[in-house]
Protein backbone atom coordinates (compact mmCIF):
# COMPACT_ATOMS: atom_id res chain seq x y z
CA UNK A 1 15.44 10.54 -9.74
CA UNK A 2 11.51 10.67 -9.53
CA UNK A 3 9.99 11.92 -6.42
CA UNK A 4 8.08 9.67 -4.75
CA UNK A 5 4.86 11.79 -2.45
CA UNK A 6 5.36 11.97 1.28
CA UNK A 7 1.57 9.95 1.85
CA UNK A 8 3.10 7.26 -0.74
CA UNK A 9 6.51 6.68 0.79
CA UNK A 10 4.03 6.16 4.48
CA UNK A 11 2.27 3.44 2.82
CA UNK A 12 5.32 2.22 1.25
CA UNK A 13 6.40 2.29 4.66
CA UNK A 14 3.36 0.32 5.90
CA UNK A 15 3.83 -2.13 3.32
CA UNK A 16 7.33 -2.60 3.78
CA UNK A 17 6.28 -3.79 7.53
CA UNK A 18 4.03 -6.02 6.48
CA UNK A 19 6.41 -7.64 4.31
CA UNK A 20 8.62 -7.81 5.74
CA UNK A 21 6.46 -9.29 9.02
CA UNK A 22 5.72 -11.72 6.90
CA UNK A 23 9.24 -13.26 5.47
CA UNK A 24 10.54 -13.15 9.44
CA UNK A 25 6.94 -15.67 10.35
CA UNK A 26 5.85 -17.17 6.65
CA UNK A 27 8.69 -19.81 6.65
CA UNK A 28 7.79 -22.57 3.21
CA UNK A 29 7.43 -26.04 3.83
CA UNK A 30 7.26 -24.96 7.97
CA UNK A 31 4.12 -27.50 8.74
CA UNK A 32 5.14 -30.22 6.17
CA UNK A 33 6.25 -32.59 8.80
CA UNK A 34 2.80 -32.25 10.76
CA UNK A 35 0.92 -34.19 8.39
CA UNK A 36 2.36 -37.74 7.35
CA UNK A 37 1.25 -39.71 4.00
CA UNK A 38 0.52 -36.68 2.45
CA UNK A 39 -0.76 -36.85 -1.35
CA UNK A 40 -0.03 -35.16 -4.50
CA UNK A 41 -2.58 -32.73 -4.05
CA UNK A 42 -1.03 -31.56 -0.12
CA UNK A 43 2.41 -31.75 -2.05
CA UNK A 44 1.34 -28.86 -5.27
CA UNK A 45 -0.44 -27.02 -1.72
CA UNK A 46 3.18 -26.80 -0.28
CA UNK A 47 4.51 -25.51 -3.42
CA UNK A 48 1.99 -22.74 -3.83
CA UNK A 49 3.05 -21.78 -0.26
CA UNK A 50 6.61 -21.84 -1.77
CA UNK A 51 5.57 -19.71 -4.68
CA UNK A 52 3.51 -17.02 -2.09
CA UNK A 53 6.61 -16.70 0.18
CA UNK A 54 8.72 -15.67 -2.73
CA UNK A 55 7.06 -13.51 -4.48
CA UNK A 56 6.50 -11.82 -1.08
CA UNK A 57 10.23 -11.87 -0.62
CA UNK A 58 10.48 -9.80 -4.33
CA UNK A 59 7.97 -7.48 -2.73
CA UNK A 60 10.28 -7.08 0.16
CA UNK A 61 13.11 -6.06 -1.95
CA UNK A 62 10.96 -3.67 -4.41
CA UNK A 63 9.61 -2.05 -0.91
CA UNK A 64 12.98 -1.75 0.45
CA UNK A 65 14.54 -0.10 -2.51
CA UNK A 66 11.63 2.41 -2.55
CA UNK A 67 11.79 3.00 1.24
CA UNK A 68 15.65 3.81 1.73
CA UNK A 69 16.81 5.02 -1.79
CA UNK A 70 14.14 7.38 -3.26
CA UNK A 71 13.60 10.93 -3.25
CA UNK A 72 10.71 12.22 -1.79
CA UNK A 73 8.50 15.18 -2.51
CA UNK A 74 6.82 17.58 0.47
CA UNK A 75 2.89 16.89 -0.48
CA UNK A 76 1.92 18.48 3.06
CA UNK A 77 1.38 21.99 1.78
CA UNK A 78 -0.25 23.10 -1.45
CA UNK A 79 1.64 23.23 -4.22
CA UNK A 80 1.60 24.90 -7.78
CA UNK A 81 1.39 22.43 -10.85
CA UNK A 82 2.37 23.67 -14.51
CA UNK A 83 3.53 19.77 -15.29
CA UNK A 84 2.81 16.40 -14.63
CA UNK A 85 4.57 14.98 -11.69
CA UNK A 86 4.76 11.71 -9.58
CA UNK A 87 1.73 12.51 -6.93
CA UNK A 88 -0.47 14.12 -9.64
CA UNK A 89 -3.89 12.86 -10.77
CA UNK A 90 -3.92 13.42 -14.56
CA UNK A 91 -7.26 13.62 -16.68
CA UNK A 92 -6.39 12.25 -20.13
CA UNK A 93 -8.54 11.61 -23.72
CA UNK A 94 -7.82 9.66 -26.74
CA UNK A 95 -10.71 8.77 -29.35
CA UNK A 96 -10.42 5.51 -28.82
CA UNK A 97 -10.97 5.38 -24.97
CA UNK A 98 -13.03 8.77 -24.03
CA UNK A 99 -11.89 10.55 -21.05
CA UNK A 100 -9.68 8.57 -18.63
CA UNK A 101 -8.27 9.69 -15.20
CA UNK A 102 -4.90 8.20 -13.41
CA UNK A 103 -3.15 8.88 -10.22
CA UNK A 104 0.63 8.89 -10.33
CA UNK A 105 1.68 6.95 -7.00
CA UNK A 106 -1.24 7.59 -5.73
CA UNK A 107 -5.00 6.51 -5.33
CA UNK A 108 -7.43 8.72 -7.29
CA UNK A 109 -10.72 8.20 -6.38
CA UNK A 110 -12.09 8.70 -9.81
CA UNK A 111 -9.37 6.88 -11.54
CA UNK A 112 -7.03 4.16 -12.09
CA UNK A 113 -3.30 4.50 -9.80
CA UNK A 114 -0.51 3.79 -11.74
CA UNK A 115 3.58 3.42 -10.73
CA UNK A 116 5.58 6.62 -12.26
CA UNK A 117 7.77 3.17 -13.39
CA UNK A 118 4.66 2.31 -15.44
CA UNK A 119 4.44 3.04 -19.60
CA UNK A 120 2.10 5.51 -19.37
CA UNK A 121 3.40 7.89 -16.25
CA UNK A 122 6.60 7.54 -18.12
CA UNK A 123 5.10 9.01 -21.15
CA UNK A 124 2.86 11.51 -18.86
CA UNK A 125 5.94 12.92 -16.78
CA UNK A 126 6.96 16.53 -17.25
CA UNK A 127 4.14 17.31 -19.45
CA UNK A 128 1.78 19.87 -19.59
CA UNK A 129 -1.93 20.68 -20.04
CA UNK A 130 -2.54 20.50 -23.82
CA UNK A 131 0.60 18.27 -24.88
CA UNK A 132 0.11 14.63 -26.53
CA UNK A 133 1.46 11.59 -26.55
CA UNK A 134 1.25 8.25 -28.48
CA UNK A 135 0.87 4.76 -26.58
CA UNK A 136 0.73 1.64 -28.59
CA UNK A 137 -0.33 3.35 -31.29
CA UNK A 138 -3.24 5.35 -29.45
CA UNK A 139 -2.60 9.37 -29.41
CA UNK A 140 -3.42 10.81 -26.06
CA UNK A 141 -4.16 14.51 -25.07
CA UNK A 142 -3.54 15.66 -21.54
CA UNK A 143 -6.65 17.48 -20.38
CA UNK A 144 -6.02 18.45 -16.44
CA UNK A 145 -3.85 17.77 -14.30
CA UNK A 146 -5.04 18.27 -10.41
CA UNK A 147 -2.49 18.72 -7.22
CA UNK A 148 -4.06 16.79 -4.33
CA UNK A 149 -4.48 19.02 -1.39
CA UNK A 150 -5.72 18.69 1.78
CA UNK A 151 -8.91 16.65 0.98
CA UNK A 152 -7.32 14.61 -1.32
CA UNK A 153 -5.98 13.05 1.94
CA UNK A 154 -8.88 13.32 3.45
CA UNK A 155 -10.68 11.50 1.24
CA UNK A 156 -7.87 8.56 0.94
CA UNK A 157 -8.68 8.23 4.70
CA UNK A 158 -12.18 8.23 4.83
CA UNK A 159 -11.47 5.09 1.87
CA UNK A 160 -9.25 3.38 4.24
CA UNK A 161 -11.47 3.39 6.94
CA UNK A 162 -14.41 2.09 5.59
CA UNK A 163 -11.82 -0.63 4.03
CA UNK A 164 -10.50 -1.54 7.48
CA UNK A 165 -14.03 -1.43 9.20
CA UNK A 166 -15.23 -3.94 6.59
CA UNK A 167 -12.08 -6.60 6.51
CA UNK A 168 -11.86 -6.18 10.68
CA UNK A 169 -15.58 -7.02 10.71
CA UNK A 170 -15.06 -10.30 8.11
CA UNK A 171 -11.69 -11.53 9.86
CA UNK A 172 -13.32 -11.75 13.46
CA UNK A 173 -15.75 -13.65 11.97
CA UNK A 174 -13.47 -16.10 9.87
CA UNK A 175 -12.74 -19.78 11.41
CA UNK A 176 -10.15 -22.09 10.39
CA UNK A 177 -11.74 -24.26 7.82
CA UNK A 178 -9.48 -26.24 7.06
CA UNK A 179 -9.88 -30.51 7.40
CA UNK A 180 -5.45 -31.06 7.29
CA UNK A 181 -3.26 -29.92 9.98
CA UNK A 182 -1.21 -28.08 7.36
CA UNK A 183 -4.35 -26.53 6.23
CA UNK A 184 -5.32 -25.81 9.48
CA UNK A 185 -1.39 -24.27 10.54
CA UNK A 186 -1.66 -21.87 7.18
CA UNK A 187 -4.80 -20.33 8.34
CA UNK A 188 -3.49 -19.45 11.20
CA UNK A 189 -0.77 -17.87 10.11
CA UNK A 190 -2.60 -15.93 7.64
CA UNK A 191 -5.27 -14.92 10.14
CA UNK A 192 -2.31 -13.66 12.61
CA UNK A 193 -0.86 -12.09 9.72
CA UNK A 194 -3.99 -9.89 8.18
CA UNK A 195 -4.73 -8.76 12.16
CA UNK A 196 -1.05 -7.66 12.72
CA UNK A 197 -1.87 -6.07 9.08
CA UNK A 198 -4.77 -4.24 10.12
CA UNK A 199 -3.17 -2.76 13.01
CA UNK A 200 -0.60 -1.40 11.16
CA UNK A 201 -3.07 0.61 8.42
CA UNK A 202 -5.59 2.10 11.65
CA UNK A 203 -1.18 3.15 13.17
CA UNK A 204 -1.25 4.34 9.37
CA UNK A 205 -4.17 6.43 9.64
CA UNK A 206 -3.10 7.87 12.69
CA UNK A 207 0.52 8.93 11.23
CA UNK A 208 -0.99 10.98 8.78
CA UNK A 209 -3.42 12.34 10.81
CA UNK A 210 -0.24 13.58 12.75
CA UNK A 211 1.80 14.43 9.93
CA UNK A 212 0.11 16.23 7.86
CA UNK A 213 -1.75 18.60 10.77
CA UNK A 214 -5.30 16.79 10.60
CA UNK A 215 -7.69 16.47 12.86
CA UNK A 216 -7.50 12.91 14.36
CA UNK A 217 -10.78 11.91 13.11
CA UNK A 218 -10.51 8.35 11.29
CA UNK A 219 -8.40 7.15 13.95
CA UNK A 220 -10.84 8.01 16.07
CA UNK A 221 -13.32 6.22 14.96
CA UNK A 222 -11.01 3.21 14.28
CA UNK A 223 -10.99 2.99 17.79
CA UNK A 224 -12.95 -0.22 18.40
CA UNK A 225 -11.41 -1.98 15.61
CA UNK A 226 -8.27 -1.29 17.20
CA UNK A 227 -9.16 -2.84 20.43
CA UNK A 228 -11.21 -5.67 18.57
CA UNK A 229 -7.54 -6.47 17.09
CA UNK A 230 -5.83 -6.33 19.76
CA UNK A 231 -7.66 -8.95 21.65
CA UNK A 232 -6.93 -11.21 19.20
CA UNK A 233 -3.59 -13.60 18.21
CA UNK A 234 -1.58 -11.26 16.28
CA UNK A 235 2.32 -10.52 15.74
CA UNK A 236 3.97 -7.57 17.49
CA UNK A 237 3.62 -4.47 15.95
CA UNK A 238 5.53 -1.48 15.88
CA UNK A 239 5.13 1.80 16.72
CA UNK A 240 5.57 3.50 13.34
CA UNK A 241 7.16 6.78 13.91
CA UNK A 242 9.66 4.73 16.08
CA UNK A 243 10.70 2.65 12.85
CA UNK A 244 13.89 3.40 10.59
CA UNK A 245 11.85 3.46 7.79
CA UNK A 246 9.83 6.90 9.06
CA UNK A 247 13.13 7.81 10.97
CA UNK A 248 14.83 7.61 7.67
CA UNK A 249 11.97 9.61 5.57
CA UNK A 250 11.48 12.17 7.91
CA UNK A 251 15.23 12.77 7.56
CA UNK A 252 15.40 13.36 4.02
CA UNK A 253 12.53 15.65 4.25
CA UNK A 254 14.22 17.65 6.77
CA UNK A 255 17.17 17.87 4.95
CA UNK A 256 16.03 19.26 2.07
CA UNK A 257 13.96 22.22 3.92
């Protein structure tokens, strides 16, 4: 079974939430009947709401698979790193791309992140430094392969803030648009949605801060965006360490120490 990263499985936890947030309030077809004579056009905008509810619904399932039946790795202390494993950023070279770099499960910030379910982690997965590999008929050479430490996280942090300081800042300013009452009802629900959203990733922030020792800087400065949120229509949200899904992940940690 691949290990999934500890800072992953959070945001898989995160994720999960939101999904699963958004299945219990994103009912299809919900505002049809508020809106009579409606026209072919309002009809294919009902089924694209159809099609966004299930493919969030797939997402739920993929998240909840991850969540409750995957092993998890320890990525809270430094580790040592003679192969490639799922949490790894891997610096690869062919001829016919250059140099390329990919995190495995997690976000590199001078590379691509890929699934370990994807072609290439599969391929990249228990190698070493100086192997090869062919992909679609392109030979490969694996160049480095770095263990994110301490400022790997920090770095994914300071990334995430800046992301939620500049999608809070563009959802207060956002206004229904919409001219139908279906239109209008969808907005809402998306805008109530992305804030509930929001607050989970700055409840993120501060998680990690926690769990991995760190001085609670971001969340710190998330501060006003948190109260900005707040004031707003939103969903509950949960506190995360009080969820099943951390419950459940801190667990399995545990017992394996």
């Amino acid at each position: 079974m691949t290990q999934i990263p500890l800072y992953t499985m959070l945001e898989t936890l995160v994720s999960y939430l939101n999904a699963f947030r958004t299945n219990e309030n994103d009912q299809p077809g919900q505002a049809v009947g508020e809106e009579k004579g409606a026209t072919f056009g309002k009809v294919t905008g009902i089924e694209e709401v159809i099609a966004k509810h299930a493919a969030n619904v797939t997402l739920l399932k993929s998240q909840t698979e991850r969540l409750f039946n995957s092993d998890i790795a320890d990525d809270r202390n430094p580790r040592e790193s003679s192969y490639v494993k799922s949490g790894d950023v891997v610096v690869i070279s062919s001829l016919l791309y250059g140099k390329e770099v990919y995190g495995i499960d997690i976000q590199s910030e001078d590379g691509q992140r890929i699934s370990s379910q994807s072609p290439m982690a599969k391929l990249l997965l228990g190698k070493e430094i100086g192997n090869s590999f062919d992909l679609s008929g392109t030979k490969y050479s694996i160049l480095e392969i770095h263990v994110p430490g301490e400022s790997e996280i920090l770095k994914r942090l300071e990334f995430l803030k800046r992301q939620i300081t500049s999608e809070t800042e563009k959802i207060l300013l956002t206004n229904n648009k919409s001219e139908s009452a279906i239109g209008r009802s969808e907005e809402k629900l998306e805008r109530k949605l992305k804030i509930s959203n929001f607050l989970d990733q700055i409840s993120f922030v501060a998680l990690v801060e926690k769990t991995y020792a760190l001085e609670p800087i971001f969340s710190t400065t998330l501060t006003r965006q948190k109260e900005l949120l707040k004031q707003e229509e939103h969903f509950p949200v949960t506190d995360l360490e009080s969820t099943s899904g951390f419950i459940h992940i801190m667990g399995k940690l545990n017992r394996k120490s």
